[in-house]
Protein backbone atom coordinates (compact mmCIF):
# COMPACT_ATOMS: atom_id res chain seq x y z
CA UNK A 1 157.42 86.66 196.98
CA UNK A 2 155.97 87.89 200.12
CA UNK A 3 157.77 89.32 202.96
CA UNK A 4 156.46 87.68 206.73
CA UNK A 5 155.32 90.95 209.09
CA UNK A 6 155.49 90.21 212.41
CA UNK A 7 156.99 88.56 214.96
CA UNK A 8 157.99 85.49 215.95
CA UNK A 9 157.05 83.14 219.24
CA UNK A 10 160.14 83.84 220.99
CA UNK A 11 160.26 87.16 220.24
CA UNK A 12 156.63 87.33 221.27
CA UNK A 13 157.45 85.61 224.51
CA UNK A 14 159.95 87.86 225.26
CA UNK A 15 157.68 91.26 225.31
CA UNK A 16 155.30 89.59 227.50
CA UNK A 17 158.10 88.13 229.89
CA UNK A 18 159.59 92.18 230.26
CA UNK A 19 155.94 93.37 230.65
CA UNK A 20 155.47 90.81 233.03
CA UNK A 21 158.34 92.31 234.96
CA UNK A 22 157.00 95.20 234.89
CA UNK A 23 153.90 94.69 236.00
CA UNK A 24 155.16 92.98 238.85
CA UNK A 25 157.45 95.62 239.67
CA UNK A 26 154.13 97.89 239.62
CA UNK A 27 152.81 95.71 242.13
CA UNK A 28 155.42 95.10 244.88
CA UNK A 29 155.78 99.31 244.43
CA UNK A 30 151.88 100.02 245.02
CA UNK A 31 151.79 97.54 247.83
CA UNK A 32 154.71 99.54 249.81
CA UNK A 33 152.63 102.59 249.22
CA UNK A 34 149.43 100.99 249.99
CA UNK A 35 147.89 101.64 246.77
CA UNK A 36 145.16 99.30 246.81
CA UNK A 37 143.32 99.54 243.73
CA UNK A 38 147.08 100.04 241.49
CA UNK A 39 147.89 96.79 242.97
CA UNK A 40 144.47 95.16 241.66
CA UNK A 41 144.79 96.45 238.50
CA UNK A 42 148.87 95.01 238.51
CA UNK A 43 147.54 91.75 239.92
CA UNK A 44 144.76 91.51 236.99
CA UNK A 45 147.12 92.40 234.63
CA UNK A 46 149.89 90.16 235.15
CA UNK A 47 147.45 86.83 235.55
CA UNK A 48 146.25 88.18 231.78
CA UNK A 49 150.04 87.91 230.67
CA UNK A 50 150.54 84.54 232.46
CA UNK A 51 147.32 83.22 230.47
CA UNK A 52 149.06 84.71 227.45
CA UNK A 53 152.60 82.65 228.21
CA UNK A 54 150.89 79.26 227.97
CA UNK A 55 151.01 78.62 224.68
C-alpha cells in the first residue's frame, strides 16, 4: 500500500490565500513608503496567486 505525499486542495488553497495576504500587506506597506518598484513586484505577484485560486 502506498502512502499519498502531498497536500490536499483545501490545504493548498489555504497557503496561497495567507500568501496572498501577505503579499498584499507588502503592497499597501511599499505604497506608504513610495516604493515603486516593491509595489510592482507585490502587484505581479499577487495577480500570479489569484490565477493560481481559480481552480
Amino acid at each position: 500500500m502506498q502512502e499519498e505525499v502531498g497536500m490536499t486542495n483545501e490545504q493548498y488553497k489555504g497557503m496561497l490565500l495567507d500568501d496572498l495576504e501577505h503579499w498584499q500587506n507588502i503592497k499597501e506597506l511599499s505604497e506608504k513608503e513610495h516604493a515603486t518598484e516593491a509595489v510592482q513586484y507585490a502587484e505581479k505577484q499577487i495577480k500570479k496567486i489569484n490565477e493560481k485560486l481559480k481552480f
